[in-house]
C-alpha atoms as a PDB file:
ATOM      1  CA  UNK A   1     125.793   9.074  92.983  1.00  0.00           C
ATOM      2  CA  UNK A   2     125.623   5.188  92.607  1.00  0.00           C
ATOM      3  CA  UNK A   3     123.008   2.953  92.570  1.00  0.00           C
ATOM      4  CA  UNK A   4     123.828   1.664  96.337  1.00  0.00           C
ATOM      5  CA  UNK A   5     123.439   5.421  97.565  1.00  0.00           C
ATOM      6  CA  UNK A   6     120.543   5.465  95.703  1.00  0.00           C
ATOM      7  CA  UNK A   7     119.266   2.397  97.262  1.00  0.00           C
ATOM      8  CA  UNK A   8     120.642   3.169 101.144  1.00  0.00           C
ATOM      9  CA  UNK A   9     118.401   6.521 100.723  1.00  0.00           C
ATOM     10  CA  UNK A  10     115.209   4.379  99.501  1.00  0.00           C
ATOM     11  CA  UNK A  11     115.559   1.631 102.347  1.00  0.00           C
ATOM     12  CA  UNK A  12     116.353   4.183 105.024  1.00  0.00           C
ATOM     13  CA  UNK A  13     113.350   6.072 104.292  1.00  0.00           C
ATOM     14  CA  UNK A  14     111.115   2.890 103.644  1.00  0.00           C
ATOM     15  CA  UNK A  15     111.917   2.210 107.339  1.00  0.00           C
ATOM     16  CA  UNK A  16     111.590   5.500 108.551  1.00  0.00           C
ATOM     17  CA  UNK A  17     107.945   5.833 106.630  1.00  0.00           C
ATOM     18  CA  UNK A  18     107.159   2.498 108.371  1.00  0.00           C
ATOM     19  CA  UNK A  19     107.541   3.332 111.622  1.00  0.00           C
ATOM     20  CA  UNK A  20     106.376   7.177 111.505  1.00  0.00           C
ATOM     21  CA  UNK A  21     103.179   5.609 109.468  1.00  0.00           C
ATOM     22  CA  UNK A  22     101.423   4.189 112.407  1.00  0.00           C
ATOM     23  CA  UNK A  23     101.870   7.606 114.574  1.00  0.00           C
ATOM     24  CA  UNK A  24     101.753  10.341 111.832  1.00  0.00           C
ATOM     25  CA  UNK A  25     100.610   9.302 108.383  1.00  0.00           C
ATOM     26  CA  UNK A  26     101.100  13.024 107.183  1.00  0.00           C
ATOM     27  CA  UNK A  27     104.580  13.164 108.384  1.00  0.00           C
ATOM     28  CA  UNK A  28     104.991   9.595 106.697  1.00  0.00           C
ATOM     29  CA  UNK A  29     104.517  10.933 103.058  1.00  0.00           C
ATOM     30  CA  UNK A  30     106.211  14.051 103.942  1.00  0.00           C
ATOM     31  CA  UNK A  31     109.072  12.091 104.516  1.00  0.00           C
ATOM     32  CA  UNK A  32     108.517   9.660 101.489  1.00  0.00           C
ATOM     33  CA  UNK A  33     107.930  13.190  98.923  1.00  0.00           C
ATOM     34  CA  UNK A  34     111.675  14.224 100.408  1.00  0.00           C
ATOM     35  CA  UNK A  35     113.405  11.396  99.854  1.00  0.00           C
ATOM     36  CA  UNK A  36     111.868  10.890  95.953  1.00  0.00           C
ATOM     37  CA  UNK A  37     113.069  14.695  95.267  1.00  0.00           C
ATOM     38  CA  UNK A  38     116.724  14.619  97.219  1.00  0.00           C
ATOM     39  CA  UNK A  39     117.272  11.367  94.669  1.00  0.00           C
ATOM     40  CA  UNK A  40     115.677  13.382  91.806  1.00  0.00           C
ATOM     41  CA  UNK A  41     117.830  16.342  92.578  1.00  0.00           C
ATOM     42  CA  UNK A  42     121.121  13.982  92.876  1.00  0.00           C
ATOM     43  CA  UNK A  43     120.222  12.129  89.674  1.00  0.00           C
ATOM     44  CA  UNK A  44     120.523  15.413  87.918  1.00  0.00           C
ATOM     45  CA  UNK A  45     123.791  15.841  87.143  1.00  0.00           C
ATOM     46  CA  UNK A  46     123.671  12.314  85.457  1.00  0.00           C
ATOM     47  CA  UNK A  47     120.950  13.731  83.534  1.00  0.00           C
ATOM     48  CA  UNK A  48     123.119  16.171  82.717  1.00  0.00           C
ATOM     49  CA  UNK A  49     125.367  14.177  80.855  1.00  0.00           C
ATOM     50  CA  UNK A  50     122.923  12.014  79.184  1.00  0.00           C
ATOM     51  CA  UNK A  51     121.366  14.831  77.236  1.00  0.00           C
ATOM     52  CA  UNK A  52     124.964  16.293  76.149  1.00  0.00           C
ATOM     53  CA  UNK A  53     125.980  13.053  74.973  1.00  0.00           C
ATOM     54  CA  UNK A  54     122.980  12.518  73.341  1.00  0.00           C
ATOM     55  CA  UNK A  55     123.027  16.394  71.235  1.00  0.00           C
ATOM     56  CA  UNK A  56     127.025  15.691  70.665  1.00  0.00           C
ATOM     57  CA  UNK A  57     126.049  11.926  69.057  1.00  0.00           C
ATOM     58  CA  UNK A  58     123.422  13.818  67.069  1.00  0.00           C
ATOM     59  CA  UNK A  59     125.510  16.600  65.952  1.00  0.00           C
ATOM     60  CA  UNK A  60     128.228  13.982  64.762  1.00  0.00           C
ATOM     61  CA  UNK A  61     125.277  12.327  63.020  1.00  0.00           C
ATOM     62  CA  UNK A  62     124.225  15.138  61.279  1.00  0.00           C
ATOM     63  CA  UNK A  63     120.707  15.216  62.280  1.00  0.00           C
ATOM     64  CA  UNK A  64     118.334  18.069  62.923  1.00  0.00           C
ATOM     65  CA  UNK A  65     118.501  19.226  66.593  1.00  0.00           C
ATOM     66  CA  UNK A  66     114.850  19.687  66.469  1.00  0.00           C
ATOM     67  CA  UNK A  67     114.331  15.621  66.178  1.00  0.00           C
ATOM     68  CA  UNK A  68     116.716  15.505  69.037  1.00  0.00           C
ATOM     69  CA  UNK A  69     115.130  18.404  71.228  1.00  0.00           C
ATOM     70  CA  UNK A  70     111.999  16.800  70.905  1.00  0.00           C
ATOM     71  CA  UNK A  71     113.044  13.073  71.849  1.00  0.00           C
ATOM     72  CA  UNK A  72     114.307  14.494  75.172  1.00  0.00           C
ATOM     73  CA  UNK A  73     111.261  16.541  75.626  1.00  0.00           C
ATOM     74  CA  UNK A  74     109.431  13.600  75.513  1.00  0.00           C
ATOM     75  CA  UNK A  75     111.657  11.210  77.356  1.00  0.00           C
ATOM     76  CA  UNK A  76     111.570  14.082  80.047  1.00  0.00           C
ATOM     77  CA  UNK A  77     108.039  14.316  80.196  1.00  0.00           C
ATOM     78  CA  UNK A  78     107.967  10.594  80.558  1.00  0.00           C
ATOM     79  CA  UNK A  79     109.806  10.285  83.710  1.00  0.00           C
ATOM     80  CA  UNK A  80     108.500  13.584  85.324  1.00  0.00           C
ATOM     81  CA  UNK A  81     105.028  12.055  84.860  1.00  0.00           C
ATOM     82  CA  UNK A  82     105.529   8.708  85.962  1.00  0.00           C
ATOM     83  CA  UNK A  83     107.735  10.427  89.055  1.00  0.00           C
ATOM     84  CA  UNK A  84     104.411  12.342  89.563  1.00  0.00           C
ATOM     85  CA  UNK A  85     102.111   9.671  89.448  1.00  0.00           C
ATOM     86  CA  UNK A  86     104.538   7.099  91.934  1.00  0.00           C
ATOM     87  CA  UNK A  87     104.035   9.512  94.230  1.00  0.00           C
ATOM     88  CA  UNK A  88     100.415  10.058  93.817  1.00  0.00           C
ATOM     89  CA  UNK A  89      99.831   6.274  93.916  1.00  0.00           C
ATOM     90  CA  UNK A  90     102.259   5.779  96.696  1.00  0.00           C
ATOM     91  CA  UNK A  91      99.426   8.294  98.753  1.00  0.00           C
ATOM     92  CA  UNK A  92      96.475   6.140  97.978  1.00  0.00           C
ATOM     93  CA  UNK A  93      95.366   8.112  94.832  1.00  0.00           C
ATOM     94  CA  UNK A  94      95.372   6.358  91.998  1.00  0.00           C
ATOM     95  CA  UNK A  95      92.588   8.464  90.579  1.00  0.00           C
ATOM     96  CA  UNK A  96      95.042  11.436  90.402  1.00  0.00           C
ATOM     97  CA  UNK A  97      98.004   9.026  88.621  1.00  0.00           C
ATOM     98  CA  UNK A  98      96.332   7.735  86.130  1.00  0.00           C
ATOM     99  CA  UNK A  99      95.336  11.477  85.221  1.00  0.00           C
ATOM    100  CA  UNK A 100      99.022  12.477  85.381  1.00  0.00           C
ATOM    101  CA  UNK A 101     100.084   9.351  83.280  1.00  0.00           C
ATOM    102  CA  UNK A 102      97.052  10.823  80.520  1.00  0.00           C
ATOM    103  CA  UNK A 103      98.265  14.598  80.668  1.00  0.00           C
ATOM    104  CA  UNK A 104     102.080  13.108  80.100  1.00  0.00           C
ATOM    105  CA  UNK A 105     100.543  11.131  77.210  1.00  0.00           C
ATOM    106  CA  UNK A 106      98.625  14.034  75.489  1.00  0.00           C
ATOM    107  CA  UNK A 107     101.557  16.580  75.830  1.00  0.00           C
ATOM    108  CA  UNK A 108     104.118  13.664  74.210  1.00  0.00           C
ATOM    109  CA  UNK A 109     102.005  13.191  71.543  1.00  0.00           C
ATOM    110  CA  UNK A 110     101.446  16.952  70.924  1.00  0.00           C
ATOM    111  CA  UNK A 111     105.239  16.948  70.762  1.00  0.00           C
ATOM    112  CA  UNK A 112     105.343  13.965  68.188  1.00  0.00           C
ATOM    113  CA  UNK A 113     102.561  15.887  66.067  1.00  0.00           C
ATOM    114  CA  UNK A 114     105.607  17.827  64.009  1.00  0.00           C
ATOM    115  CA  UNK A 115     107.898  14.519  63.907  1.00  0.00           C
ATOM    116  CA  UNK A 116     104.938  12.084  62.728  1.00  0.00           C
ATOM    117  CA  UNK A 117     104.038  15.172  59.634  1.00  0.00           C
ATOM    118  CA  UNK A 118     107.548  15.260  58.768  1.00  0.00           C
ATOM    119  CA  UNK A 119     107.096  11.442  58.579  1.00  0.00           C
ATOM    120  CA  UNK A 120     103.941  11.099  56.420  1.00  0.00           C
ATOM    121  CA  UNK A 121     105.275  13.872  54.358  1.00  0.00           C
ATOM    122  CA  UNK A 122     108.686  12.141  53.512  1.00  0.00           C
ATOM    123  CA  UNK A 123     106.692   9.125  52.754  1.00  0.00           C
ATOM    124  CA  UNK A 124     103.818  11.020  50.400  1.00  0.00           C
ATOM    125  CA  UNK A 125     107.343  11.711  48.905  1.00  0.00           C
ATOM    126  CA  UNK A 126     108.587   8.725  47.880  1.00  0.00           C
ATOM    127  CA  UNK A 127     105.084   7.237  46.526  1.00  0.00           C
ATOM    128  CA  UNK A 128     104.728   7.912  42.901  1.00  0.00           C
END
């Protein structure tokens, strides 16, 4: 999937939500919601091969897969919450995005938690 696809699927349904807006506003997000996920679901595969090449660099590299497991955790739970709260702002909540953007916030730092001890623990280290 390329970046024009991608883009002919957006417009296309930009017009289509445009014009079903004024009649059917339900219909109109309905719409909007199935177009976001068919491009989420396509962009998988790419996905895919971002995170292999990503654990195969990091195996080369010799580091923990922990350290690796949790940067794509987080860089997961980045994009599913901002996905979340596009959509959420895209209906006229914003109310409900930002508290999507705050729960993706809490549960990335709850993920650093283990990385940031390791951190401060190397550095206690290294202080006389």
């Amino acid at each position: 999937m390329n970046i024009l696809q991608i883009t002919a699927i957006g417009l296309i349904t930009t017009l289509l939500v445009i014009i079903v807006k004024q009649q059917r506003p339900d219909i109109a997000m309905m719409i909007s919601l199935a177009a976001g996920s068919v491009i989420f679901i396509l962009l998988l595969g790419n996905i895919k091969t971002i995170v292999s090449s990503v654990e195969n660099m990091a195996q080369k590299a010799n580091l923990d897969s922990i350290y690796i497991t949790t940067v794509l955790k987080v860089i997961g739970i980045a994009y599913i919450a901002e996905f979340g709260s596009q959509i959420c702002k895209d209906s006229g909540e914003g109310a409900i995005a930002s508290k999507i953007e705050l729960g993706g916030k809490i549960l990335i730092m709850v993920l650093a938690l283990p990385i940031l001890t390791a951190l401060l623990e190397a550095v206690l280290k290294i202080l006389p």
